[in-house]
C-alpha atoms as a PDB file:
ATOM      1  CA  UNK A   1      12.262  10.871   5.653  1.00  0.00           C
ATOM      2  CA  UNK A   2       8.971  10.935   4.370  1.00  0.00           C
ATOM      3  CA  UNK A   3       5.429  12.896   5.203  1.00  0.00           C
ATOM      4  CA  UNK A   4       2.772  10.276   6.068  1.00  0.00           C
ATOM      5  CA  UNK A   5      -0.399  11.132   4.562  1.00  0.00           C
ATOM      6  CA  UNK A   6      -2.254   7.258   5.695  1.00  0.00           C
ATOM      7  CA  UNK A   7      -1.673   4.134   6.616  1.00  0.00           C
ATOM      8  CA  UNK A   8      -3.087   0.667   7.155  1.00  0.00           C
ATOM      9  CA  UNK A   9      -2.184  -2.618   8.667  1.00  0.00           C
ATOM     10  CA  UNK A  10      -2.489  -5.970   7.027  1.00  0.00           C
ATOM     11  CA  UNK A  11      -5.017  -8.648   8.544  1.00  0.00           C
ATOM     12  CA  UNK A  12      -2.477 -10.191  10.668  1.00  0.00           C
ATOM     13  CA  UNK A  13      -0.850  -6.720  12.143  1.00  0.00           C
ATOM     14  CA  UNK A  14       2.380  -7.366  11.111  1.00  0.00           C
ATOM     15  CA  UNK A  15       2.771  -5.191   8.373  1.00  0.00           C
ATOM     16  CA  UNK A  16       1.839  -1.788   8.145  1.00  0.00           C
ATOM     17  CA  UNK A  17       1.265  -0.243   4.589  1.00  0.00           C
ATOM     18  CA  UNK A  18       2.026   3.788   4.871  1.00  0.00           C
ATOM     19  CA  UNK A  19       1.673   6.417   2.135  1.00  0.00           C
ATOM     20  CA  UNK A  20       2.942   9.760   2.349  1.00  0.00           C
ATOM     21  CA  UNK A  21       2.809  13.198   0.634  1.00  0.00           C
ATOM     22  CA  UNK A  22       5.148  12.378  -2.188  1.00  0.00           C
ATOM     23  CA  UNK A  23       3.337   9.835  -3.783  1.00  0.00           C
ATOM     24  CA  UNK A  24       5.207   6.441  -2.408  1.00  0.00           C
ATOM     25  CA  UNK A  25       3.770   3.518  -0.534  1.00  0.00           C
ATOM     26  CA  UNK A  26       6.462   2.087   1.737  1.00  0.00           C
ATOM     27  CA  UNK A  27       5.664  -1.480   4.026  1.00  0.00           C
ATOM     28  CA  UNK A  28       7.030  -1.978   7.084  1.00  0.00           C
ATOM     29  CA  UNK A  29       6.987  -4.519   9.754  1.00  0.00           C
ATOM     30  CA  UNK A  30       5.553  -4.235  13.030  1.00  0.00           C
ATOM     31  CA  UNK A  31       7.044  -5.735  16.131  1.00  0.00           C
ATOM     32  CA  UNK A  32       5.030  -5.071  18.994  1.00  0.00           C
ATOM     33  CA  UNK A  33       7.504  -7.206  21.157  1.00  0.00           C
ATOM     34  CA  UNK A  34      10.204  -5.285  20.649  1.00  0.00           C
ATOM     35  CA  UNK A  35       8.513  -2.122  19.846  1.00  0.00           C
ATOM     36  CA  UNK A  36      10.362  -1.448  16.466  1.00  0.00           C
ATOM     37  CA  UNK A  37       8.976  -1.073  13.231  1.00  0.00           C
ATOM     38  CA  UNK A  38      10.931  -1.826  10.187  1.00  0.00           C
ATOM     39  CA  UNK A  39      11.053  -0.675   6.276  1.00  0.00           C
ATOM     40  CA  UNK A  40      10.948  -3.476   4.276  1.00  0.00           C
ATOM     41  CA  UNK A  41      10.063  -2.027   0.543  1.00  0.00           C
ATOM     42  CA  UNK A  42       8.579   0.842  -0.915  1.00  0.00           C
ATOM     43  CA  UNK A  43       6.689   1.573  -4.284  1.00  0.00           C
ATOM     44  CA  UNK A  44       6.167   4.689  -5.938  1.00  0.00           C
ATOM     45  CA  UNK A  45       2.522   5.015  -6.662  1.00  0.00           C
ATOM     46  CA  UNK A  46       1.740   8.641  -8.150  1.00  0.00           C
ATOM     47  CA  UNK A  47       4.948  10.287  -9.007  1.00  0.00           C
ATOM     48  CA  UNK A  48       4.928  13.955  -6.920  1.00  0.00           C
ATOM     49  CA  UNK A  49       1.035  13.434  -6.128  1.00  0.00           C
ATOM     50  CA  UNK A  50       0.038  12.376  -2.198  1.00  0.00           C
ATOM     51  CA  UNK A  51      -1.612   8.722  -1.188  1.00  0.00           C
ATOM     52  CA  UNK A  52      -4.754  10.031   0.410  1.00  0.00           C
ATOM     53  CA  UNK A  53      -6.058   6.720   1.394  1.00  0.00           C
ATOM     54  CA  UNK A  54      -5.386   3.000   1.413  1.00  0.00           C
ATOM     55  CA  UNK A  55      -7.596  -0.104   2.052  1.00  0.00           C
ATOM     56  CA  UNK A  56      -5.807  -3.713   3.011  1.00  0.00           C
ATOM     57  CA  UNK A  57      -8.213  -6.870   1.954  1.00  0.00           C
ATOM     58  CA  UNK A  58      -7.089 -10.617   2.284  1.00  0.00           C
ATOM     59  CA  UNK A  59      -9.422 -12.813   0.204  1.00  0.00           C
ATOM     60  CA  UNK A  60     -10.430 -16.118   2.417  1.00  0.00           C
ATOM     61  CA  UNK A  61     -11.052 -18.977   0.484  1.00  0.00           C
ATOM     62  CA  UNK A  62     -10.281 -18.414  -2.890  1.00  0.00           C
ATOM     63  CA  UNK A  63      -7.585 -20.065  -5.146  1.00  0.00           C
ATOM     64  CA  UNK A  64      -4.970 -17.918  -6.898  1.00  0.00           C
ATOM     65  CA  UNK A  65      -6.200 -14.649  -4.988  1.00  0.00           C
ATOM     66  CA  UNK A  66      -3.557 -12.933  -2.911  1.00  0.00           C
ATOM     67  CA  UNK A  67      -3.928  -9.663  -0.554  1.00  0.00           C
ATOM     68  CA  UNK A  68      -4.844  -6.829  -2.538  1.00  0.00           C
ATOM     69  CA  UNK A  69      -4.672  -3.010  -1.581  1.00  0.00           C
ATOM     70  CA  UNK A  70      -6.920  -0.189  -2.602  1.00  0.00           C
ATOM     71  CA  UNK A  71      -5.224   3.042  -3.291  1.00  0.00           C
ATOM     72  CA  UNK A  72      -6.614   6.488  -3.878  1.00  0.00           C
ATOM     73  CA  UNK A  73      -4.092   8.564  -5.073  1.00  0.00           C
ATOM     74  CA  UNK A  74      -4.003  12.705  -5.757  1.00  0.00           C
ATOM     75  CA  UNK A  75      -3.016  12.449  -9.592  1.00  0.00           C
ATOM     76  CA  UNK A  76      -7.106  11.495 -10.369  1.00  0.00           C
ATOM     77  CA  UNK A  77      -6.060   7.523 -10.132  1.00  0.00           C
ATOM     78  CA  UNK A  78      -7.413   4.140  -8.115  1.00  0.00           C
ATOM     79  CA  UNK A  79      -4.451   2.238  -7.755  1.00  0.00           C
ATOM     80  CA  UNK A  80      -5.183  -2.109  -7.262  1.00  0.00           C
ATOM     81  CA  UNK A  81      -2.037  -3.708  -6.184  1.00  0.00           C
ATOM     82  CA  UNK A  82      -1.589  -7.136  -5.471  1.00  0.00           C
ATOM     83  CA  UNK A  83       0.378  -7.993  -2.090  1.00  0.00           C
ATOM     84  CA  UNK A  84       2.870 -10.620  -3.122  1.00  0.00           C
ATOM     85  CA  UNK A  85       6.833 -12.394  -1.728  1.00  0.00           C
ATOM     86  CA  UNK A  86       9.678 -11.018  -3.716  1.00  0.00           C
ATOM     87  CA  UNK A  87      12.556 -12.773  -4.324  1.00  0.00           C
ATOM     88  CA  UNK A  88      13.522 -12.634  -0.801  1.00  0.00           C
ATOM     89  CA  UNK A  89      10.137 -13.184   0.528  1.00  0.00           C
ATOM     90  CA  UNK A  90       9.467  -9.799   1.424  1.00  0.00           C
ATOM     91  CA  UNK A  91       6.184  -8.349   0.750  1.00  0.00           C
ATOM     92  CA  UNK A  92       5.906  -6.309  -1.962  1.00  0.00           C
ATOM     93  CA  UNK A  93       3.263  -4.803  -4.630  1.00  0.00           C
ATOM     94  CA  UNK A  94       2.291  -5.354  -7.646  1.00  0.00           C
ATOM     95  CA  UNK A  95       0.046  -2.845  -9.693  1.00  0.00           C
ATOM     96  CA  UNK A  96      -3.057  -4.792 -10.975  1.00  0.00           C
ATOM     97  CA  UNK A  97      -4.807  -2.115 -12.635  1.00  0.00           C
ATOM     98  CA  UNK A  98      -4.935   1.856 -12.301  1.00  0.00           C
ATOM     99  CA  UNK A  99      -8.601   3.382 -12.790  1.00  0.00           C
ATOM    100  CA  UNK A 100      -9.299   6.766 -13.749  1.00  0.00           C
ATOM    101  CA  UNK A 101     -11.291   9.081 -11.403  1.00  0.00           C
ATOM    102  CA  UNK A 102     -12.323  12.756 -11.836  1.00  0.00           C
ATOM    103  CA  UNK A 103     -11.759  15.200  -9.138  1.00  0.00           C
ATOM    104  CA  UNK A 104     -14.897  16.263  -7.528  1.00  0.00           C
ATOM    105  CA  UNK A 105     -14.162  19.941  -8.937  1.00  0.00           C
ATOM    106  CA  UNK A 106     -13.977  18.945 -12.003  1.00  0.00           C
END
């Protein structure tokens, strides 16, 4: 089991992007029909450091642009992933770029 510290739904609403306390983003599927939601892949993020927010966006009408989310993460970091199929055609992420941020007591 895992703390969740935020989460945030894809445009559609059928999957649901959560992070939690120990630094891992998981996606599940929502099924409002049936009521169920269901883990379909998880990422570690920031090793030991909490997800403290995450932002979905699907780009509309541009080539060779696929969903993207935003991460802020507790070890100082914004985290880009791109939302992509695996092999199974599962979503999963891809880390696009990390940028450096400094605490605001620092």
């Amino acid at each position: 089991h895992y703390s969740i510290s935020t989460i945030e739904f894809d445009r559609s609403g059928t999957y649901l992007f959560v992070g939690d306390i120990q630094g891992s983003i998981h996606i599940c599927q929502f099924d409002l029909t049936l009521s169920q939601i269901k883990l379909l892949n998880s990422v570690i993020a920031s090793p030991s450091k909490m997800i403290s927010s995450i932002n979905f966006k699907a780009w509309h009408n541009t080539r060779g642009q696929s969903p993207e989310l935003l991460c802020s993460c507790r070890d100082n970091t914004l985290k880009l992933y791109s939302v992509t199929k695996d092999q199974n055609g599962l979503p999963t992420l891809s880390l696009k770029r990390s940028f450096p941020c400094k605490n605001a007591t620092e």
